[in-house]
PDB file of N, CA and C in Angstrom:
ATOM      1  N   UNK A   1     271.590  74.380 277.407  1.00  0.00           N
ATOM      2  CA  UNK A   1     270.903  74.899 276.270  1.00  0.00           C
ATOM      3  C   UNK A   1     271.426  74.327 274.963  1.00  0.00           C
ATOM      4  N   UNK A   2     272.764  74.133 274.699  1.00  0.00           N
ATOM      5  CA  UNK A   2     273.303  73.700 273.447  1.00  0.00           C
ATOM      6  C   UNK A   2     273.755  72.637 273.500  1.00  0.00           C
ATOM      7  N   UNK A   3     273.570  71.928 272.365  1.00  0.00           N
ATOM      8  CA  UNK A   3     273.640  69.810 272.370  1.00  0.00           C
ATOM      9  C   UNK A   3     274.957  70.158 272.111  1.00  0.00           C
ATOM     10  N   UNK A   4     275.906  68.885 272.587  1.00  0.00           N
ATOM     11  CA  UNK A   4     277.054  68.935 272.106  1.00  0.00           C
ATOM     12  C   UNK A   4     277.292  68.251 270.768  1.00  0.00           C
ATOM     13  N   UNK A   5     278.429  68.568 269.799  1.00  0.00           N
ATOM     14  CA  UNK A   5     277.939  68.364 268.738  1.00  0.00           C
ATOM     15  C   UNK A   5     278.859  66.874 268.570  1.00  0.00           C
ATOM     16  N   UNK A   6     278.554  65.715 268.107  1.00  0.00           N
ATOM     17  CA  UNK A   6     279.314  64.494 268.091  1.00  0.00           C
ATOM     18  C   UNK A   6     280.543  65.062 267.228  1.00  0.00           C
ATOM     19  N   UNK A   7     281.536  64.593 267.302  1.00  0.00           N
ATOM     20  CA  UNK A   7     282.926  64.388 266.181  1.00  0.00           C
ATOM     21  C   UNK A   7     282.921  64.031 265.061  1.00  0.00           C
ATOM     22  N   UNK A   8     282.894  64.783 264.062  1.00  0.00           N
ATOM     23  CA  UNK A   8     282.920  64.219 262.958  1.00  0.00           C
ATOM     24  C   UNK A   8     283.456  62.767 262.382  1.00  0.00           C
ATOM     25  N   UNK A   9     282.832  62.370 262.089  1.00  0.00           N
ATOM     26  CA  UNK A   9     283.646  60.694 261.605  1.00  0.00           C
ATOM     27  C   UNK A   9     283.478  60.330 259.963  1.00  0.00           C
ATOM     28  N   UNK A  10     284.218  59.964 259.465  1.00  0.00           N
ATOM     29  CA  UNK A  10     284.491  59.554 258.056  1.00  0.00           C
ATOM     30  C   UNK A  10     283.823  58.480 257.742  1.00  0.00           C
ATOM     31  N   UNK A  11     282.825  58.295 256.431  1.00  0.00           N
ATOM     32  CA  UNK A  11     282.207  56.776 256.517  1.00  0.00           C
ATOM     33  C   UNK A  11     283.244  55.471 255.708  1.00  0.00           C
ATOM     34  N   UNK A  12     283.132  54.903 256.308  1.00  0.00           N
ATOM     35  CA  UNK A  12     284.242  53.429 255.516  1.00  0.00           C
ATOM     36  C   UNK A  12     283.795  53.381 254.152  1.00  0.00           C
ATOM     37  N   UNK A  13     285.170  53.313 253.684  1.00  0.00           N
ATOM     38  CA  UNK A  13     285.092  53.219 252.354  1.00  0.00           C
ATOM     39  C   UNK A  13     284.460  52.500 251.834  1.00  0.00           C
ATOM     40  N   UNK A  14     283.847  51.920 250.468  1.00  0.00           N
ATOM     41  CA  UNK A  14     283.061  50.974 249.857  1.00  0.00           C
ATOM     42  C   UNK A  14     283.641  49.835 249.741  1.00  0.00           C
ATOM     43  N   UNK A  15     283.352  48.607 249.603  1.00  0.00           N
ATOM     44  CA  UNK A  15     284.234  47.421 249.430  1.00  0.00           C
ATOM     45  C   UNK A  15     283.912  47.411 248.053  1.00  0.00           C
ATOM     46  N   UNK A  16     284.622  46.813 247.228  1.00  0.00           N
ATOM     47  CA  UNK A  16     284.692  46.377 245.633  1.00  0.00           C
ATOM     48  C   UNK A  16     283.377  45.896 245.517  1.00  0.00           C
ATOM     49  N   UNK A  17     282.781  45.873 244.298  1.00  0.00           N
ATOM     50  CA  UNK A  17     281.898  44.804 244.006  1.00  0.00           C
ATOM     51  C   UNK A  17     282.160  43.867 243.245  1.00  0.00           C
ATOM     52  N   UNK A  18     281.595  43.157 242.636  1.00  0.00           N
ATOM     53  CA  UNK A  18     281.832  42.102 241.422  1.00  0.00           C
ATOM     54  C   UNK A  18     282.567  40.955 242.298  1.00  0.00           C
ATOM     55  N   UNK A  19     283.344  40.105 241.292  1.00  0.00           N
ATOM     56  CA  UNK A  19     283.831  38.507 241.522  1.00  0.00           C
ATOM     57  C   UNK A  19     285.088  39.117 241.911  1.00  0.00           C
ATOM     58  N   UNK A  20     285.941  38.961 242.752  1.00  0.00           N
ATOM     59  CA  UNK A  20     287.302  38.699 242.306  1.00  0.00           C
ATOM     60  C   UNK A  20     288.536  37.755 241.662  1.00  0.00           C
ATOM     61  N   UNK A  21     289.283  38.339 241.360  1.00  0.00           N
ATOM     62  CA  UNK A  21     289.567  38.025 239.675  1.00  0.00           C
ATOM     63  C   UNK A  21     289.768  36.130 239.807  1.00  0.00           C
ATOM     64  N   UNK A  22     290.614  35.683 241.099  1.00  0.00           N
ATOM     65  CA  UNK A  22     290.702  34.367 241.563  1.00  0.00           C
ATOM     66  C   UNK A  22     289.449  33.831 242.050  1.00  0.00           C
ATOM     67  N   UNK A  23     288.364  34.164 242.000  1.00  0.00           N
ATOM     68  CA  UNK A  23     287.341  33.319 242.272  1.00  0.00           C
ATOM     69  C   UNK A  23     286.557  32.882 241.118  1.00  0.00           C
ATOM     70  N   UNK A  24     285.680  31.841 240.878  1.00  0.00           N
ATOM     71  CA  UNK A  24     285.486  31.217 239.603  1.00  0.00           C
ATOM     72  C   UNK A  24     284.022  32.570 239.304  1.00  0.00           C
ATOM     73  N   UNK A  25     283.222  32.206 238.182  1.00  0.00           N
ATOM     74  CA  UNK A  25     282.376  33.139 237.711  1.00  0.00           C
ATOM     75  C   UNK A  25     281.330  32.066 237.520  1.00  0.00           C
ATOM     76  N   UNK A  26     279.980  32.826 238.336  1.00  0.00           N
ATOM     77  CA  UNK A  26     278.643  32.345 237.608  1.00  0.00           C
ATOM     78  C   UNK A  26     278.562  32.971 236.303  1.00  0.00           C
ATOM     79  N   UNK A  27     278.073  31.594 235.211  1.00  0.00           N
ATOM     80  CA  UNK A  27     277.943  32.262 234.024  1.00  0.00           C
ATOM     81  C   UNK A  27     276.556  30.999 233.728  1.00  0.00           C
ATOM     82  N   UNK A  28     275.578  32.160 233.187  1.00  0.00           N
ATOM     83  CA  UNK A  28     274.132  31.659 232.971  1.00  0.00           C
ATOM     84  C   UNK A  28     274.325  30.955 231.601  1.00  0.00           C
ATOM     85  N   UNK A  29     274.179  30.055 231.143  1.00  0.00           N
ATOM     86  CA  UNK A  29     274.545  29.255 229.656  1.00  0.00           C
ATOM     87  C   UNK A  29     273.097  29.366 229.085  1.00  0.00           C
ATOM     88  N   UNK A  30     272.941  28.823 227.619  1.00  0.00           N
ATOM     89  CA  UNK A  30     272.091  29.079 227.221  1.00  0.00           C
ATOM     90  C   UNK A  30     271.338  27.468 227.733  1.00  0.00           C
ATOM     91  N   UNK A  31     269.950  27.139 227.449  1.00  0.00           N
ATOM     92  CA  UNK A  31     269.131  26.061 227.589  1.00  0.00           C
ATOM     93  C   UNK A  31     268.820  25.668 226.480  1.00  0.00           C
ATOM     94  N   UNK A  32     267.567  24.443 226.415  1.00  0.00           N
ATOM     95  CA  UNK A  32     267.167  24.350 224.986  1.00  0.00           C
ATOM     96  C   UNK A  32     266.100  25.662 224.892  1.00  0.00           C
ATOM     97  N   UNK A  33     266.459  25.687 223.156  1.00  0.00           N
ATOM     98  CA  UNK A  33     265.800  27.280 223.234  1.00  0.00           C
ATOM     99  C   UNK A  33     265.971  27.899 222.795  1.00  0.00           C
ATOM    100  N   UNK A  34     266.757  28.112 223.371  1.00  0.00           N
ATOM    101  CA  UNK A  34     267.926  29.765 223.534  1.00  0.00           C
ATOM    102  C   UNK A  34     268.891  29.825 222.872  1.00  0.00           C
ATOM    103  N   UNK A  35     269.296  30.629 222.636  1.00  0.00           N
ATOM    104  CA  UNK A  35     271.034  30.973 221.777  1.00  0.00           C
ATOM    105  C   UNK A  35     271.353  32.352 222.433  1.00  0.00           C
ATOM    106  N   UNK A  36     272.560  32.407 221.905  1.00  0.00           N
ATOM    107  CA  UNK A  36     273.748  34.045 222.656  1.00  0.00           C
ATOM    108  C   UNK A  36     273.475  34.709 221.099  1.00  0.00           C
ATOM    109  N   UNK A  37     273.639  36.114 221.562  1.00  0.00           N
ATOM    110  CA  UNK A  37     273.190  37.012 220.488  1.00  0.00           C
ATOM    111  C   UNK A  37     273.826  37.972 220.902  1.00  0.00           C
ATOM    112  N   UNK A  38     274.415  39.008 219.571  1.00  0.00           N
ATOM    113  CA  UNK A  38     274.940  40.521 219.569  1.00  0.00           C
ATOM    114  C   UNK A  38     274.459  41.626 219.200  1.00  0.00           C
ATOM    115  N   UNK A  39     273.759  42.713 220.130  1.00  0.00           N
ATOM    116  CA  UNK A  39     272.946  43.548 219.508  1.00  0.00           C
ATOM    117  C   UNK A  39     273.630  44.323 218.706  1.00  0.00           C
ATOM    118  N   UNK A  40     272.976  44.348 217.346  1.00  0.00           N
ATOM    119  CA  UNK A  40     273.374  45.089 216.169  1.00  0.00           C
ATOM    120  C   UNK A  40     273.142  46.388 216.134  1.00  0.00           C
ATOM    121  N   UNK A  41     271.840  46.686 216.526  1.00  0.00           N
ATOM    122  CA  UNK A  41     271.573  48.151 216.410  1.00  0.00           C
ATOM    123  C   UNK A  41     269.583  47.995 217.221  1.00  0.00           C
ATOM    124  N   UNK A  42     270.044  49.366 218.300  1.00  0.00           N
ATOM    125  CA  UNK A  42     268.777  49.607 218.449  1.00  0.00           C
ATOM    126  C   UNK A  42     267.484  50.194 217.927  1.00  0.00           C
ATOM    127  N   UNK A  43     266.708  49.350 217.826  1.00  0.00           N
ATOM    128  CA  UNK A  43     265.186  50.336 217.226  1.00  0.00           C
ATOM    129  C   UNK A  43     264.125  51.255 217.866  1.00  0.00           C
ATOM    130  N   UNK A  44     264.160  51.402 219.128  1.00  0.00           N
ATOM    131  CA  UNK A  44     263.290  52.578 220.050  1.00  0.00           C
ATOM    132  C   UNK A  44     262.336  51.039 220.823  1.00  0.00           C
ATOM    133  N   UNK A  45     261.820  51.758 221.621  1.00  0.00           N
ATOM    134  CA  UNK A  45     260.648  51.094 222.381  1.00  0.00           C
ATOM    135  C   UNK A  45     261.070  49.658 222.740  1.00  0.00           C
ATOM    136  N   UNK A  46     262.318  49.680 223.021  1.00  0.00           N
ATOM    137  CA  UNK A  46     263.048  48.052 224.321  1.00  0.00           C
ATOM    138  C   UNK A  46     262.731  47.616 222.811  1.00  0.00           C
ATOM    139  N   UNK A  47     263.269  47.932 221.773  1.00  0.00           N
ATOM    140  CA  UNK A  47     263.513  46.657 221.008  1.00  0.00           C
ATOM    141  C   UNK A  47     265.208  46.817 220.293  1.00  0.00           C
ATOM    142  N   UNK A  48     264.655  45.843 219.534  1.00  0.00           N
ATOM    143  CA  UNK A  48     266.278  45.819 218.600  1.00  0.00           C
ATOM    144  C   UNK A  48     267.101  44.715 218.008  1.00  0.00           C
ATOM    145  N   UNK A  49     267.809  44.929 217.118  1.00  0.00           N
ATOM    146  CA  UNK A  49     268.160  43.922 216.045  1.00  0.00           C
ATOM    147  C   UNK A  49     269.274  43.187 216.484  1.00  0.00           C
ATOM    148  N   UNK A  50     269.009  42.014 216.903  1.00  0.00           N
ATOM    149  CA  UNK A  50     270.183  40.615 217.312  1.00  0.00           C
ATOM    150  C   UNK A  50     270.542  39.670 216.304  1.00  0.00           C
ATOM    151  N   UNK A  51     271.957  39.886 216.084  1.00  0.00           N
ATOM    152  CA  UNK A  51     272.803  38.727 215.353  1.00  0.00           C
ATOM    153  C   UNK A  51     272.687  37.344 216.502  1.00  0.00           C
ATOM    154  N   UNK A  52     271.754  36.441 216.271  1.00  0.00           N
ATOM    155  CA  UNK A  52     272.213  35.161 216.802  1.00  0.00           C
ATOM    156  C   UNK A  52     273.407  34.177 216.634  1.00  0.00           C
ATOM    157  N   UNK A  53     274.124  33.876 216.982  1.00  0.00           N
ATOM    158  CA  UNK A  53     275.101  32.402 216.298  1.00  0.00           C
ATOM    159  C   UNK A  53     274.368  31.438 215.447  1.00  0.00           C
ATOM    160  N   UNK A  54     272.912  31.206 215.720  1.00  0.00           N
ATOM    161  CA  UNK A  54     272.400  30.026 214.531  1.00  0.00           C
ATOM    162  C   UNK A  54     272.607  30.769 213.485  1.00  0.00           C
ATOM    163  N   UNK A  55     273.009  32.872 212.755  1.00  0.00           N
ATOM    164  CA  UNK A  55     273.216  32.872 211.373  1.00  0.00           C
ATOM    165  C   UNK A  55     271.865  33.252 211.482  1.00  0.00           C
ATOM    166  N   UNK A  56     270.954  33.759 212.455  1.00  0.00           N
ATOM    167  CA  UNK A  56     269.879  34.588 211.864  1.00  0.00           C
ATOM    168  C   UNK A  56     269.950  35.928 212.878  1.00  0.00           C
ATOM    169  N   UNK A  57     269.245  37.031 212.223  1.00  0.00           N
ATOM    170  CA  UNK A  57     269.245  37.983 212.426  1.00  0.00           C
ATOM    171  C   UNK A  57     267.592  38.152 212.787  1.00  0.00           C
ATOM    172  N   UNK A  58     267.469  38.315 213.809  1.00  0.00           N
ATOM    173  CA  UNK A  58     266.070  38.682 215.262  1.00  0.00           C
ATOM    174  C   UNK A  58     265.804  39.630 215.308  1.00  0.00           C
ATOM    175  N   UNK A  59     264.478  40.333 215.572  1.00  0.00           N
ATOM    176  CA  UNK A  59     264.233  41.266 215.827  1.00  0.00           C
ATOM    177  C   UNK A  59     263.863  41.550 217.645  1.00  0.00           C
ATOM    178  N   UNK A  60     264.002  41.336 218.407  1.00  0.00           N
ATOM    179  CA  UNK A  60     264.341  41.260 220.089  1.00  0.00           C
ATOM    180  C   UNK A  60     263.574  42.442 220.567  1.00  0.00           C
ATOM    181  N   UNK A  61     262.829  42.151 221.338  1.00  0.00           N
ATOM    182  CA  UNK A  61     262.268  42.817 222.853  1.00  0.00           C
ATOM    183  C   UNK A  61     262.690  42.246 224.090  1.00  0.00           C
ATOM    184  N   UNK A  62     262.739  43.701 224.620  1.00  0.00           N
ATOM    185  CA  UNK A  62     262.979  43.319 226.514  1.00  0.00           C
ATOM    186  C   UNK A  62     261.629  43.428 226.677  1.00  0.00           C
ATOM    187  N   UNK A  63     261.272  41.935 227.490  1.00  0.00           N
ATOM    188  CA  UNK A  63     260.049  41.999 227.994  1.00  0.00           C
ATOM    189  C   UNK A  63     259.554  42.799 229.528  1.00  0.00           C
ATOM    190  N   UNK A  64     258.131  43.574 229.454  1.00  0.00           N
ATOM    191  CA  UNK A  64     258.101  44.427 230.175  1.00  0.00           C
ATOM    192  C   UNK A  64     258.361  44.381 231.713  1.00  0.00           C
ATOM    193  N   UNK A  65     259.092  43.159 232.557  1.00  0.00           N
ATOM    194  CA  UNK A  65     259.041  42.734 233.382  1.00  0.00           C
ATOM    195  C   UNK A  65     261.036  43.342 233.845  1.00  0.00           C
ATOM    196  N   UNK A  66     261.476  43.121 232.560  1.00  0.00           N
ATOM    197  CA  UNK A  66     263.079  43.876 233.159  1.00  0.00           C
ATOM    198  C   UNK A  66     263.468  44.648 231.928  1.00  0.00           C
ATOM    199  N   UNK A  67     262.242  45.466 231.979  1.00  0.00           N
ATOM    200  CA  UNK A  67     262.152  46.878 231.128  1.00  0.00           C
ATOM    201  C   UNK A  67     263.471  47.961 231.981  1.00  0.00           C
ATOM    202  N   UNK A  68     263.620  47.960 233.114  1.00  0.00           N
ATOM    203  CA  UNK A  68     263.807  49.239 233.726  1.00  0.00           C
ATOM    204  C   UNK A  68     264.832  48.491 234.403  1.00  0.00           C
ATOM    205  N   UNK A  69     265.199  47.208 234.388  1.00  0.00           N
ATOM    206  CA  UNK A  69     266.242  46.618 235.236  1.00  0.00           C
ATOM    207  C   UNK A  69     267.491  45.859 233.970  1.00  0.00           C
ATOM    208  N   UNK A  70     267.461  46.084 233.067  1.00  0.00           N
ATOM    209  CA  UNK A  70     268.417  45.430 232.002  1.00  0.00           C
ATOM    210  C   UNK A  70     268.281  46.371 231.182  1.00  0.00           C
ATOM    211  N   UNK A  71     269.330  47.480 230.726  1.00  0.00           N
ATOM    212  CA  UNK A  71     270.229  48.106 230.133  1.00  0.00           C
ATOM    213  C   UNK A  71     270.952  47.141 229.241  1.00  0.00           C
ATOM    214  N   UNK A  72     270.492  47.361 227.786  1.00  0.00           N
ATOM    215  CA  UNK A  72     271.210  46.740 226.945  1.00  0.00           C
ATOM    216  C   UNK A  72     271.742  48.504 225.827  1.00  0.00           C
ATOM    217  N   UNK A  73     273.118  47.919 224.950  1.00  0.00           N
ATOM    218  CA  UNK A  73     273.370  48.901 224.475  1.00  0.00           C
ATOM    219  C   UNK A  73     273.948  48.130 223.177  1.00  0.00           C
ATOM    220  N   UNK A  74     274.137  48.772 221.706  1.00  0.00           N
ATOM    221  CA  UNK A  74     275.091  47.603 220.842  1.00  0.00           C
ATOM    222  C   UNK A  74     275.921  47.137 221.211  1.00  0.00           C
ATOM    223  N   UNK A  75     276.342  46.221 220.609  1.00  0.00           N
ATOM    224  CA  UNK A  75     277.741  44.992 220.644  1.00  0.00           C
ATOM    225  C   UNK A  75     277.677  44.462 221.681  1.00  0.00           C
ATOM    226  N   UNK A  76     276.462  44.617 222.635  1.00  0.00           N
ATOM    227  CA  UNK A  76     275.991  43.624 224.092  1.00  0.00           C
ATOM    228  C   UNK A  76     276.475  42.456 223.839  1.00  0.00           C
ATOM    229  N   UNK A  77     276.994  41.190 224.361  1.00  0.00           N
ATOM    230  CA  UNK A  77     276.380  39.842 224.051  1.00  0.00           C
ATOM    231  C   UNK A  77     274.741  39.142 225.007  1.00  0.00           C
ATOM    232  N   UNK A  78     274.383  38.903 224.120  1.00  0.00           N
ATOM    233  CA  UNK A  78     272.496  38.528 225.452  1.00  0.00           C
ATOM    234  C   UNK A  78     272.208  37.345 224.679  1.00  0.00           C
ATOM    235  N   UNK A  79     271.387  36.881 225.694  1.00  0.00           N
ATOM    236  CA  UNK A  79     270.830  35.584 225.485  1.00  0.00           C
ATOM    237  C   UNK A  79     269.472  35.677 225.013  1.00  0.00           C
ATOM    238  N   UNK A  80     268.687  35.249 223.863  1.00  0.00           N
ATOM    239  CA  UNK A  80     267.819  35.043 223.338  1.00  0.00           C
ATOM    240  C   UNK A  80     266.959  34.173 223.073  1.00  0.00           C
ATOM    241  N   UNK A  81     265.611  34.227 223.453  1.00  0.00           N
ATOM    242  CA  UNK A  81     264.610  33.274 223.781  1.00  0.00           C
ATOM    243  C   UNK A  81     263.623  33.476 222.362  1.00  0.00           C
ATOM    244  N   UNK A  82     263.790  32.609 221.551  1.00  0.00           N
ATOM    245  CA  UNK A  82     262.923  32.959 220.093  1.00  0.00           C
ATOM    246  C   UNK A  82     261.915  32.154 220.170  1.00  0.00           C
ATOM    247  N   UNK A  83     260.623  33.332 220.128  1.00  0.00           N
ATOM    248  CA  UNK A  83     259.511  33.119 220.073  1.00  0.00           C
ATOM    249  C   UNK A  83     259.110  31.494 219.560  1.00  0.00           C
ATOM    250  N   UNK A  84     258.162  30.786 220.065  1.00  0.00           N
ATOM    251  CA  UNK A  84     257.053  30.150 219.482  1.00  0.00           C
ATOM    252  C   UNK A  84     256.650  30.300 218.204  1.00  0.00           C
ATOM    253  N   UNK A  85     256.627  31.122 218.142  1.00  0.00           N
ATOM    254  CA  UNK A  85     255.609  31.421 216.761  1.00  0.00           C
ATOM    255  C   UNK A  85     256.317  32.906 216.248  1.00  0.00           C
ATOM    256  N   UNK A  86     256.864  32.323 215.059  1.00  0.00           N
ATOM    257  CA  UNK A  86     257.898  33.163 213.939  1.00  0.00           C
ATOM    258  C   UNK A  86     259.302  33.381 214.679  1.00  0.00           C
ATOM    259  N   UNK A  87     259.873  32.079 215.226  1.00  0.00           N
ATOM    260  CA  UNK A  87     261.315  32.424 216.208  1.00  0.00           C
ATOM    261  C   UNK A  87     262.296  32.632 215.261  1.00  0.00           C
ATOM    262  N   UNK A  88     262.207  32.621 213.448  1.00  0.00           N
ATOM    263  CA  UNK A  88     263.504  32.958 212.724  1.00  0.00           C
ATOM    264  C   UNK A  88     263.317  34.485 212.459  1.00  0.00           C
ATOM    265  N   UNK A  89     262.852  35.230 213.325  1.00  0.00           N
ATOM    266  CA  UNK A  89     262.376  36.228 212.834  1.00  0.00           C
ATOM    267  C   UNK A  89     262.382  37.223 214.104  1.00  0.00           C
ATOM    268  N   UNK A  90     261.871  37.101 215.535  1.00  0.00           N
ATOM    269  CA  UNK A  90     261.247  37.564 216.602  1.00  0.00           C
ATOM    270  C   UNK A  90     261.704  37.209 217.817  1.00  0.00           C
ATOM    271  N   UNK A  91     262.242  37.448 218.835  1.00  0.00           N
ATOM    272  CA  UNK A  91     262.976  37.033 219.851  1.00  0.00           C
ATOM    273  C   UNK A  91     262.695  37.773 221.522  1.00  0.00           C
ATOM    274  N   UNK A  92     263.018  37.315 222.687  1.00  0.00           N
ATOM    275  CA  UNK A  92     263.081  38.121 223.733  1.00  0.00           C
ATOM    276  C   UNK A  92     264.277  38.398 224.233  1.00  0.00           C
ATOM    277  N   UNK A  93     264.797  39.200 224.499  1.00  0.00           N
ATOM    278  CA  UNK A  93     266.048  39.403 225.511  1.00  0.00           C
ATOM    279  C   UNK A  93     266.252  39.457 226.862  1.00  0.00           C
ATOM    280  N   UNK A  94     266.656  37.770 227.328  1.00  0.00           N
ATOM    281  CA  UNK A  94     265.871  37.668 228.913  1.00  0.00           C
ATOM    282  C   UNK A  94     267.864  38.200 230.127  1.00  0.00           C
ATOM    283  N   UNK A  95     268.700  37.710 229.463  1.00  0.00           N
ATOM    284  CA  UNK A  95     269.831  38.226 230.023  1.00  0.00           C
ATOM    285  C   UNK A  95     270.848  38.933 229.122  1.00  0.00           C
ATOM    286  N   UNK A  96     271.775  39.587 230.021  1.00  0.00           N
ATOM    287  CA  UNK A  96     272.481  40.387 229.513  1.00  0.00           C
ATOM    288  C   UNK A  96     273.435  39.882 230.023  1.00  0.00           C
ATOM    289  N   UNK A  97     274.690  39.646 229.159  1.00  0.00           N
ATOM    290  CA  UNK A  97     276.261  39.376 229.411  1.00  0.00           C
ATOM    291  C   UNK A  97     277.270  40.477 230.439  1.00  0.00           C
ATOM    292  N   UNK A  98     278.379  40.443 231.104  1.00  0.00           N
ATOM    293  CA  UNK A  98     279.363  41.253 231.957  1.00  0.00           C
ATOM    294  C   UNK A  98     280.580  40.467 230.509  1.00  0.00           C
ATOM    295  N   UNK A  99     281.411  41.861 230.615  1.00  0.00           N
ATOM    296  CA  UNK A  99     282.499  41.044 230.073  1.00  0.00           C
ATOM    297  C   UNK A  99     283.499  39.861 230.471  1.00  0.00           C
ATOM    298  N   UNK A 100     283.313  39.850 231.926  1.00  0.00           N
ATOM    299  CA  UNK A 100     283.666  38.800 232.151  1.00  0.00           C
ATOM    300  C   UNK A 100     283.485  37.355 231.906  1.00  0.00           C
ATOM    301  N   UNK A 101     282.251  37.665 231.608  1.00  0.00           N
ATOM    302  CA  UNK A 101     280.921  36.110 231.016  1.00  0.00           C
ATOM    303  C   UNK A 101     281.048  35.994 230.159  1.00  0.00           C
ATOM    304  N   UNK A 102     281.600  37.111 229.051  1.00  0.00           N
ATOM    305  CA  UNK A 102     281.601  36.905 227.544  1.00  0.00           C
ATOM    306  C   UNK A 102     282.888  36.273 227.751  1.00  0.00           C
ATOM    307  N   UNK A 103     283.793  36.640 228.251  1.00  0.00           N
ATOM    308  CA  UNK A 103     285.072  35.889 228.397  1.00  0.00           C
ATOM    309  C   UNK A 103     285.538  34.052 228.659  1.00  0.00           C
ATOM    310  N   UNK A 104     284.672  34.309 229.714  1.00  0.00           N
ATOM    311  CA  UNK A 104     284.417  32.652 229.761  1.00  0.00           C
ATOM    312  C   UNK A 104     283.610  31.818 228.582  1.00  0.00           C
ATOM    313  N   UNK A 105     282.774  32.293 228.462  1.00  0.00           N
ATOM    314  CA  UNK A 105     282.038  31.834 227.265  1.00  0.00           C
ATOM    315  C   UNK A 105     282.717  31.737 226.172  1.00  0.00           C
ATOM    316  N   UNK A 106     283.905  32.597 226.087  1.00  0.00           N
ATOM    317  CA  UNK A 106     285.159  31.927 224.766  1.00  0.00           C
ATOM    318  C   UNK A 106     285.357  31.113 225.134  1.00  0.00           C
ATOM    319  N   UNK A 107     286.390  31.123 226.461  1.00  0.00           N
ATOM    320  CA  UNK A 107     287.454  30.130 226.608  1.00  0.00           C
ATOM    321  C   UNK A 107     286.556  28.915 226.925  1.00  0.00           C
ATOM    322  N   UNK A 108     285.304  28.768 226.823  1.00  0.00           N
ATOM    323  CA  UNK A 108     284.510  27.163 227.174  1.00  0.00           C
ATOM    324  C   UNK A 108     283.942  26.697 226.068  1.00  0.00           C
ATOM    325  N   UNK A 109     283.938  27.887 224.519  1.00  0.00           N
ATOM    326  CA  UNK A 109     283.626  26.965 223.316  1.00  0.00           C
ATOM    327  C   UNK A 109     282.098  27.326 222.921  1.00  0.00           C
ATOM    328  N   UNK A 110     281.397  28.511 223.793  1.00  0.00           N
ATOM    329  CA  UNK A 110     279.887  28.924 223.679  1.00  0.00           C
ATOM    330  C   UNK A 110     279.998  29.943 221.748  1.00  0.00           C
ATOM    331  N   UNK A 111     281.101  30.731 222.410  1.00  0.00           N
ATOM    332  CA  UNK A 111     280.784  31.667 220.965  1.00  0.00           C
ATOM    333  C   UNK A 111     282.250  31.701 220.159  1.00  0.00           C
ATOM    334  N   UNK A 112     282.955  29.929 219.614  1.00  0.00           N
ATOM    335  CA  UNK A 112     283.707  30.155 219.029  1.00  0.00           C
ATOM    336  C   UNK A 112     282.722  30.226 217.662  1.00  0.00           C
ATOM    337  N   UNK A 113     281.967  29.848 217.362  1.00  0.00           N
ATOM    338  CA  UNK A 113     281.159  29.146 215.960  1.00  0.00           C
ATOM    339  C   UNK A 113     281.225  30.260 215.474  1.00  0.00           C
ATOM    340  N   UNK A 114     281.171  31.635 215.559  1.00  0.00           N
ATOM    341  CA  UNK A 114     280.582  33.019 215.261  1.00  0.00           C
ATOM    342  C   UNK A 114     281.883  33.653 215.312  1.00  0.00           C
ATOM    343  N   UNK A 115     282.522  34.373 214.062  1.00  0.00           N
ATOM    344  CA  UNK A 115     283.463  34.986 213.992  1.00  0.00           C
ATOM    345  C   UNK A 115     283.047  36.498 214.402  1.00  0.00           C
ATOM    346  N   UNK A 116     281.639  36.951 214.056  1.00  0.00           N
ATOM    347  CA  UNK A 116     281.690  38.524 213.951  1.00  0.00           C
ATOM    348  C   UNK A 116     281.291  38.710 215.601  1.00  0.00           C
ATOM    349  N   UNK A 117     281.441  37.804 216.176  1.00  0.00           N
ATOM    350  CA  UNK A 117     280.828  38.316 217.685  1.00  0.00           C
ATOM    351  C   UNK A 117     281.768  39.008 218.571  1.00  0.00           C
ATOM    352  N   UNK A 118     283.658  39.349 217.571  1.00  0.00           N
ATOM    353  CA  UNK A 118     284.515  40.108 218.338  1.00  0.00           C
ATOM    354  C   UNK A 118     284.331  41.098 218.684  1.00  0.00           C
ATOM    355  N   UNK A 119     283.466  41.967 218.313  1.00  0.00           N
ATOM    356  CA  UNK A 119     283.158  43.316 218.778  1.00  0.00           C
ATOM    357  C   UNK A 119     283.291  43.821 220.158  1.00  0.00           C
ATOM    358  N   UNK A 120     282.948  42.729 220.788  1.00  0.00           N
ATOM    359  CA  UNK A 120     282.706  43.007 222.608  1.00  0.00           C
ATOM    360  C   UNK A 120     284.213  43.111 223.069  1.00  0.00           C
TER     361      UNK A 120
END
């Protein structure tokens, strides 16, 4: 009449995620195009105000495609794709930096040009 009941068993712990610290790092660079940018401050509705390194200040959307999959917050570092048409002005935000990436991206010479980008 009564199932026997299996033994309780413990599930294996999680393995780490991310790189470990001795293995090298994918880091996405910018293309022609593009520049690295620091969000200054958010404006509502996936947008918001990016300090670029060219010395202009963007107004940035996440386009609706990694609306719900890229979490950006201030002092991000992201990569910025400026519009066609009015790019000193209007921008997309297609990646988002790990601090680890911002890290490399010092030590390889991406964001020495830009003093205020210490924030991160």
């Amino acid at each position: 009449m009564f199932k026997k009941k299996k033994p309780f068993r413990k599930k294996p712990a999680k393995k780490p995620t991310g790189p470990a610290p001795d293995q090298p790092i994918r880091v996405r660079t910018p293309r022609e195009g593009q520049v690295l940018g620091v969000v200054d401050q958010r404006l509502g509705a996936s947008r918001m105000k990016v300090s670029c390194i060219d010395g202009k200040n963007r107004i940035c959307k996440i386009p609706g495609k990694l609306t719900r999959s890229l979490w950006v917050r201030e002092g991000n570092t992201v990569l910025v794709e400026p519009w066609e048409y009015g790019g000193d002005e209007k921008g997309n935000i297609i990646y988002k930096y790990s601090q680890a990436q911002v890290q490399w991206l010092r030590n390889k010479g991406y964001l020495k040009e830009v003093t205020d980008l210490e924030e991160f």
